[in-house]
PDB file of N, CA and C in Angstrom:
ATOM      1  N   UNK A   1     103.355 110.961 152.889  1.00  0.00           N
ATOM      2  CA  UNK A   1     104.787 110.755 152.944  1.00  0.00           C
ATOM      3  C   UNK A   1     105.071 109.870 154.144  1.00  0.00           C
ATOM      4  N   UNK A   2     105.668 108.582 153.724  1.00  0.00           N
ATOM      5  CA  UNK A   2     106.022 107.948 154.977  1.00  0.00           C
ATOM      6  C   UNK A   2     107.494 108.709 155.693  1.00  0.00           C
ATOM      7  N   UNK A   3     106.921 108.282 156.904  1.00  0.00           N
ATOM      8  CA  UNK A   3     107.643 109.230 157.876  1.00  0.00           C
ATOM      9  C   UNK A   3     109.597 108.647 157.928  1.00  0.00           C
ATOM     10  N   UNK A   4     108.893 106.996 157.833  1.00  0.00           N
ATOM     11  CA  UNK A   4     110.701 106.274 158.502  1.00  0.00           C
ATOM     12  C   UNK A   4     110.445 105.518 157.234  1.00  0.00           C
ATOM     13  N   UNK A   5     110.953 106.170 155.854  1.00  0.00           N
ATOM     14  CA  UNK A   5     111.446 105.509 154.559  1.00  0.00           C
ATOM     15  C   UNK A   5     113.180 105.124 154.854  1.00  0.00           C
ATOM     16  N   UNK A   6     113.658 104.062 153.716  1.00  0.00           N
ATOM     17  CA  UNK A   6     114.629 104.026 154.199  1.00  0.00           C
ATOM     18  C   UNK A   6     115.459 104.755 153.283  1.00  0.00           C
ATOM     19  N   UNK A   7     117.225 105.103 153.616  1.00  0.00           N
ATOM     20  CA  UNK A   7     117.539 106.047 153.254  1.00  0.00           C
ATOM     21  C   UNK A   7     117.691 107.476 153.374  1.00  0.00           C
ATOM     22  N   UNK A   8     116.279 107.625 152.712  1.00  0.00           N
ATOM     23  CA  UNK A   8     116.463 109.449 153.131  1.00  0.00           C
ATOM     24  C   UNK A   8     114.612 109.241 153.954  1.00  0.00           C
ATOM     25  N   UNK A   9     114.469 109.586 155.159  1.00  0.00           N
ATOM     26  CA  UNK A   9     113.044 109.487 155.883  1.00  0.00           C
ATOM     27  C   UNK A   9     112.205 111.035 155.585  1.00  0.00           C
ATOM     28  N   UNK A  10     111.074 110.409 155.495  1.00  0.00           N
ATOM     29  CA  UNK A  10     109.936 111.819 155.039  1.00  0.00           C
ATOM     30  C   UNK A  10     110.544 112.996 155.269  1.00  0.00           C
ATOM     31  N   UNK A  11     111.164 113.300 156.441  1.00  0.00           N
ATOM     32  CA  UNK A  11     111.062 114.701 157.210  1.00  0.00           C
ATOM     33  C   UNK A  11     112.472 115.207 156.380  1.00  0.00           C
ATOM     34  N   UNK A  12     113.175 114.450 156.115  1.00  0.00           N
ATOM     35  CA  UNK A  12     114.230 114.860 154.993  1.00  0.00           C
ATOM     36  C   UNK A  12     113.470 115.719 153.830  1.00  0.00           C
ATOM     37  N   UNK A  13     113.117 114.651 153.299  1.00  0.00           N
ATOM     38  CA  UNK A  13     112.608 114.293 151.928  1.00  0.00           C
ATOM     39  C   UNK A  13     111.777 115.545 151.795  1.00  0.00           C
ATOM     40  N   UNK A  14     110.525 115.838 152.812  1.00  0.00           N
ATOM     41  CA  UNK A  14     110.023 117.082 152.279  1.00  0.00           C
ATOM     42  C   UNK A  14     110.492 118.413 152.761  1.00  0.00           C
ATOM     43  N   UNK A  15     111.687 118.626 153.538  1.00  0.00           N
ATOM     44  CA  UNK A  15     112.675 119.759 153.477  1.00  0.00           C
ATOM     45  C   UNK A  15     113.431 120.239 151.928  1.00  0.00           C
ATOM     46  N   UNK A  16     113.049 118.824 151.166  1.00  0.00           N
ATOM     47  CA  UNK A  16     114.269 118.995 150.187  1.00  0.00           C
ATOM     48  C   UNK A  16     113.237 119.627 149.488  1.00  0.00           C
ATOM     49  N   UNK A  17     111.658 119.059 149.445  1.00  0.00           N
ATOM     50  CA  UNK A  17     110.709 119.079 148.368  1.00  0.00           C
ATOM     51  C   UNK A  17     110.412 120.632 148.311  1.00  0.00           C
ATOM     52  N   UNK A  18     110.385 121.178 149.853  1.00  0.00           N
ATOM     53  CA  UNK A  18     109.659 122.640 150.289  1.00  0.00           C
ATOM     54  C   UNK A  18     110.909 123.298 149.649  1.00  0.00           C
ATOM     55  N   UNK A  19     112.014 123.023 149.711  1.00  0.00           N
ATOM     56  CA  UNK A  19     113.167 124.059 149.598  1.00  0.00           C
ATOM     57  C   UNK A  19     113.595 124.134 148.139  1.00  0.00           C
ATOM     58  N   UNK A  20     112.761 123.594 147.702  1.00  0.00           N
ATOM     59  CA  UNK A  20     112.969 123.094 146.219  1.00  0.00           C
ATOM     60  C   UNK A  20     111.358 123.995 145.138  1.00  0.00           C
ATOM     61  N   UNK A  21     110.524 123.754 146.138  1.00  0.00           N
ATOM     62  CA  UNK A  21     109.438 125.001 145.474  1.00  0.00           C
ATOM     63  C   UNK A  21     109.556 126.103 145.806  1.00  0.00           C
ATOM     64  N   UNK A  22     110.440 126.521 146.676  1.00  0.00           N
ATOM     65  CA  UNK A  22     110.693 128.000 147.356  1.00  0.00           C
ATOM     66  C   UNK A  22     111.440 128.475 146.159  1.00  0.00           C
ATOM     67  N   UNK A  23     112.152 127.697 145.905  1.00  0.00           N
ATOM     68  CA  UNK A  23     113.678 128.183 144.854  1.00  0.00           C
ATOM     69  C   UNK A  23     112.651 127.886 143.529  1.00  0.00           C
ATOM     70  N   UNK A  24     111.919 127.768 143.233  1.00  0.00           N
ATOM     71  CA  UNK A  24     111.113 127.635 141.801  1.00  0.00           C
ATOM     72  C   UNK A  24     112.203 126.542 141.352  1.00  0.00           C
ATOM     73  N   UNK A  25     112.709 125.898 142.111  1.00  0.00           N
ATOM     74  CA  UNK A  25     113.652 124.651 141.133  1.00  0.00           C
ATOM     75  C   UNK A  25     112.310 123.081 140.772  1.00  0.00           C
ATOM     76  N   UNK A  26     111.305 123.265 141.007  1.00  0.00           N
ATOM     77  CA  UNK A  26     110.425 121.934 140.974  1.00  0.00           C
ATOM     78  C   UNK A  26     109.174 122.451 140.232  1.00  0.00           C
ATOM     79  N   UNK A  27     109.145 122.073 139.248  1.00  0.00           N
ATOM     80  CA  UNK A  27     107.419 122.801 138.474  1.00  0.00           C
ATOM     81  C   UNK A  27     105.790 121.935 139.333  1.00  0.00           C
ATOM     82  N   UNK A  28     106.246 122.454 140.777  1.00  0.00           N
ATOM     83  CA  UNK A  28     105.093 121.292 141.230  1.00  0.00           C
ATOM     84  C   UNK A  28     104.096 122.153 141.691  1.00  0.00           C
ATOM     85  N   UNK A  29     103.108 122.056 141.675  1.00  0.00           N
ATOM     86  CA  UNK A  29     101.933 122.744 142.183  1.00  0.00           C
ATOM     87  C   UNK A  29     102.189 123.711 143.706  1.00  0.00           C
ATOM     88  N   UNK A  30     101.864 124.908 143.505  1.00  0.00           N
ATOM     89  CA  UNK A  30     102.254 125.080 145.130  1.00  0.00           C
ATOM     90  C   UNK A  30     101.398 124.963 146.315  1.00  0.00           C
ATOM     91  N   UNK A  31     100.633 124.281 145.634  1.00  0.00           N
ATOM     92  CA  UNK A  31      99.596 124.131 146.921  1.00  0.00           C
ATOM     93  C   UNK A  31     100.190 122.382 146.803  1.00  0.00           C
ATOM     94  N   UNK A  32     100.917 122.111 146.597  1.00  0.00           N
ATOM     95  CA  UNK A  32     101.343 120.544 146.820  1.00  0.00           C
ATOM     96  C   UNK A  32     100.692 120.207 148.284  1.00  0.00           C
ATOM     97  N   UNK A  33     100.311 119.337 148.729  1.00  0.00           N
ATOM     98  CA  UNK A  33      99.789 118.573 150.041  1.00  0.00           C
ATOM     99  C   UNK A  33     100.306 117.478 150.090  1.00  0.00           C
ATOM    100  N   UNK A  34     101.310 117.534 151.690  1.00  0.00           N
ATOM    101  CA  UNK A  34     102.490 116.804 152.179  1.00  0.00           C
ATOM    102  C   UNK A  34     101.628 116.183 153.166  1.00  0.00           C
ATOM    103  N   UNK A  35     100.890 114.654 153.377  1.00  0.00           N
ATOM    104  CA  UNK A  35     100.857 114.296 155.013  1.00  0.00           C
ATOM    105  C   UNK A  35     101.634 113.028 155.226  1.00  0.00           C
ATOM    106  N   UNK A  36     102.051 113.490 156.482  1.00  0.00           N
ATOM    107  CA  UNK A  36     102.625 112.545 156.724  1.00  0.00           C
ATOM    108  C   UNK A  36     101.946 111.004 157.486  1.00  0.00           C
ATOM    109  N   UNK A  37     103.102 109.968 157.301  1.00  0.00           N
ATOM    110  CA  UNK A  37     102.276 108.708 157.546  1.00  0.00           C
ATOM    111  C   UNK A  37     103.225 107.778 158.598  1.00  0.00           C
ATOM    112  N   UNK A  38     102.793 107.169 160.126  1.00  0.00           N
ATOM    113  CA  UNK A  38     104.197 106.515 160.522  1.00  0.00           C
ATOM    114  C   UNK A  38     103.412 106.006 161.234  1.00  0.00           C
ATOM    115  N   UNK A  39     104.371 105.077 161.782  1.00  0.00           N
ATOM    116  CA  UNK A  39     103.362 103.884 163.091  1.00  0.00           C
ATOM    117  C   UNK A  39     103.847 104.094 164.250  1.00  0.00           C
ATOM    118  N   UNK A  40     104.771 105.280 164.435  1.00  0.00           N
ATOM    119  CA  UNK A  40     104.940 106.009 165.566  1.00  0.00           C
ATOM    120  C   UNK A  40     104.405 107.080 165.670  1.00  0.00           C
ATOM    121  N   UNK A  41     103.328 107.000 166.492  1.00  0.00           N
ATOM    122  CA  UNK A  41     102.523 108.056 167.298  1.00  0.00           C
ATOM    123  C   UNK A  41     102.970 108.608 168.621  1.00  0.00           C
ATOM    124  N   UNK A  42     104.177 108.965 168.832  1.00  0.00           N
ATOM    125  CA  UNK A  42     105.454 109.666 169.860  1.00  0.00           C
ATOM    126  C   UNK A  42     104.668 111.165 169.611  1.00  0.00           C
ATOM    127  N   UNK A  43     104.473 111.557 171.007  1.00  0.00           N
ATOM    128  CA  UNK A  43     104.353 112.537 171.608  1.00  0.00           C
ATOM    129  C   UNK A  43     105.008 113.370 170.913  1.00  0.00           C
ATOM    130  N   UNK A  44     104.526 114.478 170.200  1.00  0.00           N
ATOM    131  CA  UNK A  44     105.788 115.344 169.381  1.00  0.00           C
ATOM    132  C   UNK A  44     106.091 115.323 168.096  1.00  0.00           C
ATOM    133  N   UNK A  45     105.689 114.111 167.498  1.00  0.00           N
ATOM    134  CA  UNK A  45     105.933 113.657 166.003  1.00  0.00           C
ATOM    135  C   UNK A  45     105.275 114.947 165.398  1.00  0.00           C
ATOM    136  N   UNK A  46     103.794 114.905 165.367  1.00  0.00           N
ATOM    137  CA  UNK A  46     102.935 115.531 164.718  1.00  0.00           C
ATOM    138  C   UNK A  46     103.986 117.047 164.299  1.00  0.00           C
ATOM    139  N   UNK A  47     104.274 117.275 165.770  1.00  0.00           N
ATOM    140  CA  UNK A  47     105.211 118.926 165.556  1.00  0.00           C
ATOM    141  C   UNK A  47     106.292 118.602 164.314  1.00  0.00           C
ATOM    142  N   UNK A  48     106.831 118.019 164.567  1.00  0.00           N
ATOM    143  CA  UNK A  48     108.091 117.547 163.882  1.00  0.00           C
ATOM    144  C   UNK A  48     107.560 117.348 162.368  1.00  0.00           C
ATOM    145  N   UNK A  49     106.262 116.742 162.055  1.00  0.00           N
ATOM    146  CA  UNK A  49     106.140 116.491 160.815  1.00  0.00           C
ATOM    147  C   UNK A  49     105.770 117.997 160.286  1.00  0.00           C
ATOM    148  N   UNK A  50     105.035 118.710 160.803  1.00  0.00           N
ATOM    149  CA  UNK A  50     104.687 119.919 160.593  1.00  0.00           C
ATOM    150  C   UNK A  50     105.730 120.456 160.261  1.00  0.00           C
ATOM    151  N   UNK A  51     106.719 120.988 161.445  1.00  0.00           N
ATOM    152  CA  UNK A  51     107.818 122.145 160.928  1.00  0.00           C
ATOM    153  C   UNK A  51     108.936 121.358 159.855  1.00  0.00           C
ATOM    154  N   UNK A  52     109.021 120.021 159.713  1.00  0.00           N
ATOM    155  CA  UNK A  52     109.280 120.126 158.679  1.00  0.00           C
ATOM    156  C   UNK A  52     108.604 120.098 156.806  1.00  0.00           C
ATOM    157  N   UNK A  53     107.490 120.842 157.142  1.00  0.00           N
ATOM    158  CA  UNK A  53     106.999 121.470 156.325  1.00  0.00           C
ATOM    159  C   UNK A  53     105.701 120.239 155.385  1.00  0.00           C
ATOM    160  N   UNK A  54     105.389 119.477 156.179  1.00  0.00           N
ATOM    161  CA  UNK A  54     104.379 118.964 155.566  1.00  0.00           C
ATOM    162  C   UNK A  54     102.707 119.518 156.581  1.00  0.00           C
ATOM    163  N   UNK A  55     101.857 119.220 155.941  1.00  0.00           N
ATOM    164  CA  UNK A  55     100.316 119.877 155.803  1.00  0.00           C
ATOM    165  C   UNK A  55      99.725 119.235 157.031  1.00  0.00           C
ATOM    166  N   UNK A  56      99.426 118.030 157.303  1.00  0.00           N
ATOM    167  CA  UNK A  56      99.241 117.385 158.290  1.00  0.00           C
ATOM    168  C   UNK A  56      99.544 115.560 158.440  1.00  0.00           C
ATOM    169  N   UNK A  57      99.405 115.079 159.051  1.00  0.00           N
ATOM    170  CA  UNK A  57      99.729 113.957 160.268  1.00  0.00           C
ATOM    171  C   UNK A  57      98.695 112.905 160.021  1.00  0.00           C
ATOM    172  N   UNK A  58      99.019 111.614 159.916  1.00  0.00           N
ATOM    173  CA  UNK A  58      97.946 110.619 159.993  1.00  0.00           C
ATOM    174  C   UNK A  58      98.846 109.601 160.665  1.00  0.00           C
ATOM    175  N   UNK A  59      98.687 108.564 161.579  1.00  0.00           N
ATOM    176  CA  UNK A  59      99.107 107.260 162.354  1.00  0.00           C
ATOM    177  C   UNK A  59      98.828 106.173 161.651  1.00  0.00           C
ATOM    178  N   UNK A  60      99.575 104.827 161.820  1.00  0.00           N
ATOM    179  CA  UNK A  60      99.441 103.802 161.296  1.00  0.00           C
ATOM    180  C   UNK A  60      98.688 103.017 162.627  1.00  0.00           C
ATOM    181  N   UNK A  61      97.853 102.314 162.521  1.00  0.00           N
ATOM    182  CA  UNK A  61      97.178 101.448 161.596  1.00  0.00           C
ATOM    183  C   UNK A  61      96.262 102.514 161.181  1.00  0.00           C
ATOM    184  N   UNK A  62      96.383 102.739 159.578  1.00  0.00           N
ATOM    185  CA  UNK A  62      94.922 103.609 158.802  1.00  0.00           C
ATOM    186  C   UNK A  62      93.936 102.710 158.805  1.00  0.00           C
ATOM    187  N   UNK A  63      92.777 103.915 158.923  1.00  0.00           N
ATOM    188  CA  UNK A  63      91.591 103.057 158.662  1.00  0.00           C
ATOM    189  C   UNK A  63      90.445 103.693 157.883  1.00  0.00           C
ATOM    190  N   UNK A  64      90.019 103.049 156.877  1.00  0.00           N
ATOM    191  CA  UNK A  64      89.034 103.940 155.970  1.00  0.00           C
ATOM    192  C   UNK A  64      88.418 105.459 156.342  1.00  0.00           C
ATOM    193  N   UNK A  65      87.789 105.357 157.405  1.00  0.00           N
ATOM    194  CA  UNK A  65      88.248 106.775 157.827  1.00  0.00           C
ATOM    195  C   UNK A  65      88.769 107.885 158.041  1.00  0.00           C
ATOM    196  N   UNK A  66      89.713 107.391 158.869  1.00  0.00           N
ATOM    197  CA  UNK A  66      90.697 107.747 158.563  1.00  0.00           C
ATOM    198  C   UNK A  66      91.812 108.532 157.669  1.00  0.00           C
ATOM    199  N   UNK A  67      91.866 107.925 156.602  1.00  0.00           N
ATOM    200  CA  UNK A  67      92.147 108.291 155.313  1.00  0.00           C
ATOM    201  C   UNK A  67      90.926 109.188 154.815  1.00  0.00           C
ATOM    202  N   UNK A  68      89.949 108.958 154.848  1.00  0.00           N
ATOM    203  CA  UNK A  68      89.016 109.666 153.771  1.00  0.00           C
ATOM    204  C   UNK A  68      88.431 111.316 154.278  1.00  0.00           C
ATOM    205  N   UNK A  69      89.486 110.988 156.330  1.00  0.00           N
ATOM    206  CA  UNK A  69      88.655 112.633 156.779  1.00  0.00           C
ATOM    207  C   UNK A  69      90.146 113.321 155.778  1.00  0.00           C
ATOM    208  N   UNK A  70      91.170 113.172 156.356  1.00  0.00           N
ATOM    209  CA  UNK A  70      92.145 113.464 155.533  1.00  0.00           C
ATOM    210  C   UNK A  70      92.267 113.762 153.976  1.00  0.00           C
ATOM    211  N   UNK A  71      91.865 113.068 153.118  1.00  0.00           N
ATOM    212  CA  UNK A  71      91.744 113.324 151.974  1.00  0.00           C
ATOM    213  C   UNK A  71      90.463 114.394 151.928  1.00  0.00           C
ATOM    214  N   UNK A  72      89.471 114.335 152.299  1.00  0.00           N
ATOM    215  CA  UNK A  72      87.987 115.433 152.222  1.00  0.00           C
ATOM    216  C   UNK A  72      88.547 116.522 152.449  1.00  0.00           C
ATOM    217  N   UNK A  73      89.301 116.540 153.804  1.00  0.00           N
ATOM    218  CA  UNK A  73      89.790 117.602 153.991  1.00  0.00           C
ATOM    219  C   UNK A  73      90.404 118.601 153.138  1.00  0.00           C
ATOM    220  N   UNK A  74      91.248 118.091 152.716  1.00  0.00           N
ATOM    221  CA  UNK A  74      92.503 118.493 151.382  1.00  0.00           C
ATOM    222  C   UNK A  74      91.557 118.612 149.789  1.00  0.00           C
ATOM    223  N   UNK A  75      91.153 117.861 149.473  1.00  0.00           N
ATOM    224  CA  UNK A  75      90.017 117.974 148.446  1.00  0.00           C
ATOM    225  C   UNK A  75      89.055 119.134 148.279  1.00  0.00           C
ATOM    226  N   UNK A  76      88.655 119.487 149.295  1.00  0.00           N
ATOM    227  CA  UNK A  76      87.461 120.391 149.648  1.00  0.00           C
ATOM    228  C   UNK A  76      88.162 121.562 149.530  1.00  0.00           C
ATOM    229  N   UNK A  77      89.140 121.210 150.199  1.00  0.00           N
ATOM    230  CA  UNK A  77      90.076 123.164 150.365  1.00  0.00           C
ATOM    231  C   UNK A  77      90.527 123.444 148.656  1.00  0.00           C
ATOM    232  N   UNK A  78      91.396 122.443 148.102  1.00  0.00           N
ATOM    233  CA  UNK A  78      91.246 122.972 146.742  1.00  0.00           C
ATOM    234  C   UNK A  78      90.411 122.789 146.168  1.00  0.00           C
ATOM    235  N   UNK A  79      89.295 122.451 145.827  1.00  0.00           N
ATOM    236  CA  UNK A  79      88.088 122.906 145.517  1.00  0.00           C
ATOM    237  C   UNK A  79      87.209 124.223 145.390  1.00  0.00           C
ATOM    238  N   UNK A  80      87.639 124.412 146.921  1.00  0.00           N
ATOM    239  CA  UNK A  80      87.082 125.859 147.076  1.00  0.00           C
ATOM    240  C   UNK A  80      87.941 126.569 147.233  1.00  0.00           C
ATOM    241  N   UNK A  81      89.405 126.527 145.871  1.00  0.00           N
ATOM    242  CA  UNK A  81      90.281 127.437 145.452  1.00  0.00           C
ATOM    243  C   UNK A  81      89.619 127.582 143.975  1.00  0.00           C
ATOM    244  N   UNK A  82      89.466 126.807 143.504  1.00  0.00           N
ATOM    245  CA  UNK A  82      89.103 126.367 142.148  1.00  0.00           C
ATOM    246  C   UNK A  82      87.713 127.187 141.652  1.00  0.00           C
ATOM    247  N   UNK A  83      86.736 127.314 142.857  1.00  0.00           N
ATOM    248  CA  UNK A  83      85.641 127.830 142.338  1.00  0.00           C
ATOM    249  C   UNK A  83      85.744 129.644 143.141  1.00  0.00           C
ATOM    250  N   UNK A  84      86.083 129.528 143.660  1.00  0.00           N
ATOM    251  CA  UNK A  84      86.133 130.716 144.941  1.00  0.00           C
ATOM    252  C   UNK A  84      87.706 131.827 144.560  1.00  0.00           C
TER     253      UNK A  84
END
């Protein structure tokens, strides 16, 4: 989820998304996985992306890495919902 979309910005956007699977109003998976994405790396963001209810945090400039500890991460855990 980008963080500074225009309009309505991530931290909106997945207040609406979380408050929206709480209320069973969204048929979306509940293990949905929210990270967020911004090219501000401000002291504090990370918190901010968190309590508003996304999974974890990645900085811009991505870099193959980057992306792929992130995705393993998330992959692996439902995975080992799936078999476990």
């Amino acid at each position: 989820m980008d963080v500074q979309m225009p309009v309505m910005d991530g931290l909106e956007a997945t207040r609406i998304i979380r408050k929206a699977q709480a209320g069973g109003e969204l048929p979306l998976n509940p293990d949905l996985k929210i990270v967020a994405m911004t090219a501000n790396a401000l002291s504090g963001d990370r918190e901010l992306c968190l309590a508003a209810g996304m999974d974890d945090y990645i900085s811009k400039p991505l870099t193959p890495d980057s992306v792929q500890a992130i995705l393993t991460k998330y992959l692996k855990s439902q995975a080992g919902r799936a078999t476990g």
